[in-house]
Protein backbone atom coordinates (compact mmCIF):
# COMPACT_ATOMS: atom_id res chain seq x y z
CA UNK A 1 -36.69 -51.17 54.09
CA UNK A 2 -37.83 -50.12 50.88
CA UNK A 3 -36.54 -51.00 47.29
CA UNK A 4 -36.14 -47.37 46.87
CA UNK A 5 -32.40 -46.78 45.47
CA UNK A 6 -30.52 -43.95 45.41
CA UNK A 7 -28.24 -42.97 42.67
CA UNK A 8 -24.59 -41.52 43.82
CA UNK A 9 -23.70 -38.29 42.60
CA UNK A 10 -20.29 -37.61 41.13
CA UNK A 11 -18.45 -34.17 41.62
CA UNK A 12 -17.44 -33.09 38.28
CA UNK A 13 -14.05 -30.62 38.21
CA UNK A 14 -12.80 -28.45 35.60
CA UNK A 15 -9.85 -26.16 35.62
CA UNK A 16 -10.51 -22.32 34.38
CA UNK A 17 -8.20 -19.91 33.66
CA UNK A 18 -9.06 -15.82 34.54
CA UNK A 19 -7.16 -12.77 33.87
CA UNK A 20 -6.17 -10.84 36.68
CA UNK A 21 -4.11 -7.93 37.74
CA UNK A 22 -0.72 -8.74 39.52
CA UNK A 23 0.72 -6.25 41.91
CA UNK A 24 4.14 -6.75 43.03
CA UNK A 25 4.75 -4.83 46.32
CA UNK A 26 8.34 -3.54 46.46
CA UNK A 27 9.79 -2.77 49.85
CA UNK A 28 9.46 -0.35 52.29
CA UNK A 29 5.34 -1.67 51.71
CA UNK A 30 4.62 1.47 53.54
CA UNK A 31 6.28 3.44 50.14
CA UNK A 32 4.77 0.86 47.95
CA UNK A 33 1.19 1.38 49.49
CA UNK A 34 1.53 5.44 49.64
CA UNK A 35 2.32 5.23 45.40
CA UNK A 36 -0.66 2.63 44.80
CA UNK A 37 -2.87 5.16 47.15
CA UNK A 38 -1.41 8.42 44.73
CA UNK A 39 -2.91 5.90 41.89
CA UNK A 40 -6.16 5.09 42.99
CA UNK A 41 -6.59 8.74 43.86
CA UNK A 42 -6.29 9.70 40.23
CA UNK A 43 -8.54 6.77 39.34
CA UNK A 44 -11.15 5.42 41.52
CA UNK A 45 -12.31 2.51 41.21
CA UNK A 46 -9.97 0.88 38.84
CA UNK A 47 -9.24 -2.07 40.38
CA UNK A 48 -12.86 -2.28 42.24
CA UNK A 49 -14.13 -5.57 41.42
CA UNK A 50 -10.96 -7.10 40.08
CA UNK A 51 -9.13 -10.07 41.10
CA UNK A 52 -5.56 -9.09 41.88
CA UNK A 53 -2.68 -11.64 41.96
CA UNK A 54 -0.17 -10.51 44.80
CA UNK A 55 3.90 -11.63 42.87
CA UNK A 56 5.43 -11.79 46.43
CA UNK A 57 8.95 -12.60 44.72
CA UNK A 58 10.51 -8.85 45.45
CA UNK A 59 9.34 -8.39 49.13
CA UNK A 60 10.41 -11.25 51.83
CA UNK A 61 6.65 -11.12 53.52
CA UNK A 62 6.19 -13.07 56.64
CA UNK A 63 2.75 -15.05 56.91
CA UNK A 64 1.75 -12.12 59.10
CA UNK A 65 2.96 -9.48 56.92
CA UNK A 66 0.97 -10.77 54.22
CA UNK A 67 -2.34 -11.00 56.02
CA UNK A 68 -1.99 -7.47 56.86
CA UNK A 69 -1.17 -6.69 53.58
CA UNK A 70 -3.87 -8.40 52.31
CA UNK A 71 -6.33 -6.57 54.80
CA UNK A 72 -4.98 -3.19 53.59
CA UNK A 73 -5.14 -3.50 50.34
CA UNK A 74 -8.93 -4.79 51.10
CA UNK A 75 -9.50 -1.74 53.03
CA UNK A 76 -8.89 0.33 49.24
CA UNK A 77 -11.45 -2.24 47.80
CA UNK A 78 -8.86 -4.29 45.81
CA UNK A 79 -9.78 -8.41 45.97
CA UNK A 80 -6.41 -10.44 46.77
CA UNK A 81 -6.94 -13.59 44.36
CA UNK A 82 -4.10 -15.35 45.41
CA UNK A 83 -0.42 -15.41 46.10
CA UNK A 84 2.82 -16.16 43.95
CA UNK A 85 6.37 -15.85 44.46
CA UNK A 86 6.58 -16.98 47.94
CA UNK A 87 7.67 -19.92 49.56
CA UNK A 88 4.77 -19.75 52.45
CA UNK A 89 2.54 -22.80 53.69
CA UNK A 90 -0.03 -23.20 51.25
CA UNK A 91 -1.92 -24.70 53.99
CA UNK A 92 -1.93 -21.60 55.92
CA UNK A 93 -5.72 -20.97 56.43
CA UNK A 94 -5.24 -17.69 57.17
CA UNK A 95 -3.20 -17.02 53.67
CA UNK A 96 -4.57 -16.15 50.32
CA UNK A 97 -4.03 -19.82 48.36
CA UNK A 98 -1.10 -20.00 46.49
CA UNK A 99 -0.78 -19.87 42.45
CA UNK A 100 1.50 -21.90 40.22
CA UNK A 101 1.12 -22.22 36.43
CA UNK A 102 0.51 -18.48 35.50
CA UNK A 103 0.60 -17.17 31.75
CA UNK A 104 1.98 -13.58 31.99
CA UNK A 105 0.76 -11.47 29.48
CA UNK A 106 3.23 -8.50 30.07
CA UNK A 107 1.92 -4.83 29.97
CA UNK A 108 5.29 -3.23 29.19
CA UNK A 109 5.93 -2.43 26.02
CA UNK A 110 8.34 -4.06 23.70
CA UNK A 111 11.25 -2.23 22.84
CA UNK A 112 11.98 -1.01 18.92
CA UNK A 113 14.33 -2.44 16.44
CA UNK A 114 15.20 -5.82 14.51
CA UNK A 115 13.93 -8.08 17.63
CA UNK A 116 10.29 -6.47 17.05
CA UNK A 117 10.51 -6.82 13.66
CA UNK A 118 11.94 -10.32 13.59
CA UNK A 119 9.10 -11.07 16.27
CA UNK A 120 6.56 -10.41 13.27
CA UNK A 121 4.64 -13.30 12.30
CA UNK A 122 4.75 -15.27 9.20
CA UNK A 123 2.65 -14.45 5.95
CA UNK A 124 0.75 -17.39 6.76
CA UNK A 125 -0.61 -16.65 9.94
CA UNK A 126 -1.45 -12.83 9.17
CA UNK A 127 -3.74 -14.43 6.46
CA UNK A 128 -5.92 -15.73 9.30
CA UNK A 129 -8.15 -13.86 10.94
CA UNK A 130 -7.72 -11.96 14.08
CA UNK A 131 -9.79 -13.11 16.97
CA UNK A 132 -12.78 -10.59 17.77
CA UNK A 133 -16.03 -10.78 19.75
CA UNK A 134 -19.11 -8.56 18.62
CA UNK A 135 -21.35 -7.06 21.37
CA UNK A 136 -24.92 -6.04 19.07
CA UNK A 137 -26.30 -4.44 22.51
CA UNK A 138 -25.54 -1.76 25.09
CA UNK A 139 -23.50 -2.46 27.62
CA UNK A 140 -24.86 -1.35 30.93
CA UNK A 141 -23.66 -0.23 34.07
CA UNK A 142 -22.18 -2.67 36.20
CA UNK A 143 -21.21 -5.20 33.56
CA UNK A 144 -17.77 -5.96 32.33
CA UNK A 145 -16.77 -7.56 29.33
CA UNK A 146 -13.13 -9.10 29.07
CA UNK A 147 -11.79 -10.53 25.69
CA UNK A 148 -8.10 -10.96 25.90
CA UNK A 149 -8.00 -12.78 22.64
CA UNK A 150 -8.15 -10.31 20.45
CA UNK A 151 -10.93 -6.85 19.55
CA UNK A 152 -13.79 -6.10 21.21
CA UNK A 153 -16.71 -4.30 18.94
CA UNK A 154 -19.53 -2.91 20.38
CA UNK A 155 -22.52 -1.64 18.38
CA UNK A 156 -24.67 0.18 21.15
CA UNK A 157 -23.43 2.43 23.97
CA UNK A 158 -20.96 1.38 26.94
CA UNK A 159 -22.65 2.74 30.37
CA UNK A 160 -21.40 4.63 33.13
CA UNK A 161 -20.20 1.84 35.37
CA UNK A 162 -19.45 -0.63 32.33
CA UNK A 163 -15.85 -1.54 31.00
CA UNK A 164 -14.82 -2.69 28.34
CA UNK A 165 -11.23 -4.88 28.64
CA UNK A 166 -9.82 -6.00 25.36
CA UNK A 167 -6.54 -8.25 24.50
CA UNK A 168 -6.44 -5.74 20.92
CA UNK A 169 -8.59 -2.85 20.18
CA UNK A 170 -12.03 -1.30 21.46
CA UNK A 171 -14.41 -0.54 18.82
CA UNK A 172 -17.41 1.50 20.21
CA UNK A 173 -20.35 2.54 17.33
CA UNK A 174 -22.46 4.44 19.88
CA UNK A 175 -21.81 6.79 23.02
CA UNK A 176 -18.64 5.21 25.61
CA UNK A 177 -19.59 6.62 29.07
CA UNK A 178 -17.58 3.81 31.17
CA UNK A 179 -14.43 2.52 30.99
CA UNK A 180 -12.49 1.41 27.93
CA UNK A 181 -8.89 -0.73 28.44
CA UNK A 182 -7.57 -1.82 25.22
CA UNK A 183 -4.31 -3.53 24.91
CA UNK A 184 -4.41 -6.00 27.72
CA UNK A 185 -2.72 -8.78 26.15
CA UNK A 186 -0.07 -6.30 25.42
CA UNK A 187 -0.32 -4.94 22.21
CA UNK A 188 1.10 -1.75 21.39
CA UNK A 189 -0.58 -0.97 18.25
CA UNK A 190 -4.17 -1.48 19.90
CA UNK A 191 -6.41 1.46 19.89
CA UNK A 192 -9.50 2.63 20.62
CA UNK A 193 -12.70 4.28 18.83
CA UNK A 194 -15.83 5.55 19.78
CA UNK A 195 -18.57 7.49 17.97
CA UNK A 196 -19.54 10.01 20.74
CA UNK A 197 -16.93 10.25 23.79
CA UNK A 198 -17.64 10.64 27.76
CA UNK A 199 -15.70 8.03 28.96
CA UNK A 200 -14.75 8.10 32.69
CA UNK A 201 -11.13 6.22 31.66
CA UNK A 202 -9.12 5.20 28.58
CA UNK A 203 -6.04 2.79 28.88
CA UNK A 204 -3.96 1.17 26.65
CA UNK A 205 -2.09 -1.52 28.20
CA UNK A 206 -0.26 0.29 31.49
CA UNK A 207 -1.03 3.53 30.11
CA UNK A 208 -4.36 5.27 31.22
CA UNK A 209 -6.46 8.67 31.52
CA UNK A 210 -8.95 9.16 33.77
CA UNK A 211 -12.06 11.88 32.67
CA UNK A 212 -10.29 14.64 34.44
CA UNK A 213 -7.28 14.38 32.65
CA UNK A 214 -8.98 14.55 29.07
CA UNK A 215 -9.45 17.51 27.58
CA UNK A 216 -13.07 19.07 27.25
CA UNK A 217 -12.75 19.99 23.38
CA UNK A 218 -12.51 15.89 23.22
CA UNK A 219 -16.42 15.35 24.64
CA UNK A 220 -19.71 14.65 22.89
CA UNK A 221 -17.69 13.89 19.45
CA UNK A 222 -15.72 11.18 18.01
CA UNK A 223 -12.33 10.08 18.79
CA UNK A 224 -9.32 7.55 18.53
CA UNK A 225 -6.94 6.95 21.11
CA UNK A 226 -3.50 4.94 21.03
CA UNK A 227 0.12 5.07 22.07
CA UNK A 228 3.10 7.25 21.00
CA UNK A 229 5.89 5.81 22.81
CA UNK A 230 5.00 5.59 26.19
CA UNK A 231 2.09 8.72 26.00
CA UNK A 232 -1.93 7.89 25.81
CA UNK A 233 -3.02 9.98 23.08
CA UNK A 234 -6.57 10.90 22.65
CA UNK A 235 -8.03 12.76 19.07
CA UNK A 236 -11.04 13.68 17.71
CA UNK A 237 -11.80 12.10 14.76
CA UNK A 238 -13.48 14.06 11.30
């Protein structure tokens, strides 16, 4: 043999966290799949691409029960990430794997009163600044940008096909022709803005429009949108 020696390789691991959508099925599923079809219908494509956590915790699933629900909700193009809330086998090759260790960032909104206000944080840490990440191109179709830890600016034009996900607000300098989702950390003083407006969908937090529910008079101009209560509302701005 040869002197030649060969140098082991060592698998390196890291752990990552990702944001993802969680559906919790309520039963009948047949009911709970009919009002996530009446959803998707008014805006397709929304979850298309997604990962999507399944919170099994309301609905006692049986391994079976879950593969088929897993397969249906494939068959409306949303990705099943994983499982949580369920005591299954987590060995079960034919289950999604199961999640533990989650940080919920809740889309409901808070209610009003002295909790919110006593929420409020100290002087000291409204002096520093608020996280934000600063996009100096377009952003074309098919990409997505996700910043959960605060604003997202943009100072070109957001594609038909692009989206935009932001933990706070969306600031948009040129023409927003995708999708916009501000919010997502659940904030409910994030808004959006945009200098020219043909958006295909604006949300704040659980709240969303989709393009056929905005009114025409809105298009081709400037606008801000943001939350009254529990109502998107969309303006034109002068």
């Amino acid at each position: 043999m040869s002197g030649l020696i060969l140098q082991r390789q060592s698998l390196t691991f890291r752990a990552r966290s990702y944001t993802a959508f969680v559906f919790t099925p309520q039963p009948p599923i047949a009911d709970w799949l009919e009002v996530l079809d009446a959803t998707l219908q008014r805006s397709k494509g929304f979850f298309a691409g997604h990962p999507v956590a399944l919170d099994l915790s309301a609905a006692a699933l049986s391994a079976d029960e879950v593969v088929q629900l897993v397969a249906d909700l494939q068959a409306r193009n949303v990705r099943v990430l994983g499982i949580e809330g369920s005591d299954l086998n987590a060995g079960d090759a034919v289950l999604p794997p199961l999640l533990r260790g989650g940080r919920v960032q809740d889309l409901e909104l808070p209610e009003l009163g002295a909790a919110a206000e006593a929420a409020q944080p100290a002087p000291e840490a409204k002096q520093q600044e608020a996280a934000s990440l600063l996009i100096d191109s377009p952003v074309r179709s098919g990409q997505s940008v996700a910043f959960i830890e605060g604003d997202v600016t943009v100072l070109g034009s957001v594609a038909s096909g692009a989206e935009i996900i932001a933990g706070g607000s969306i600031h948009i300098y040129g023409t927003l022709r995708g999708q916009a989702m501000a919010g997502a950390a659940g904030s409910r003083r994030a808004r959006i803005f945009c200098h020219r407006f043909e958006a295909e969908l604006l949300a704040i937090g659980p709240y969303y429009k989709t393009a056929d529910e905005i009114e025409d008079s809105l298009r081709r101009g400037p606008i801000q949108a943001w939350l009254d209560g529990n109502t998107l509302k969309i303006s034109p701005m002068h």
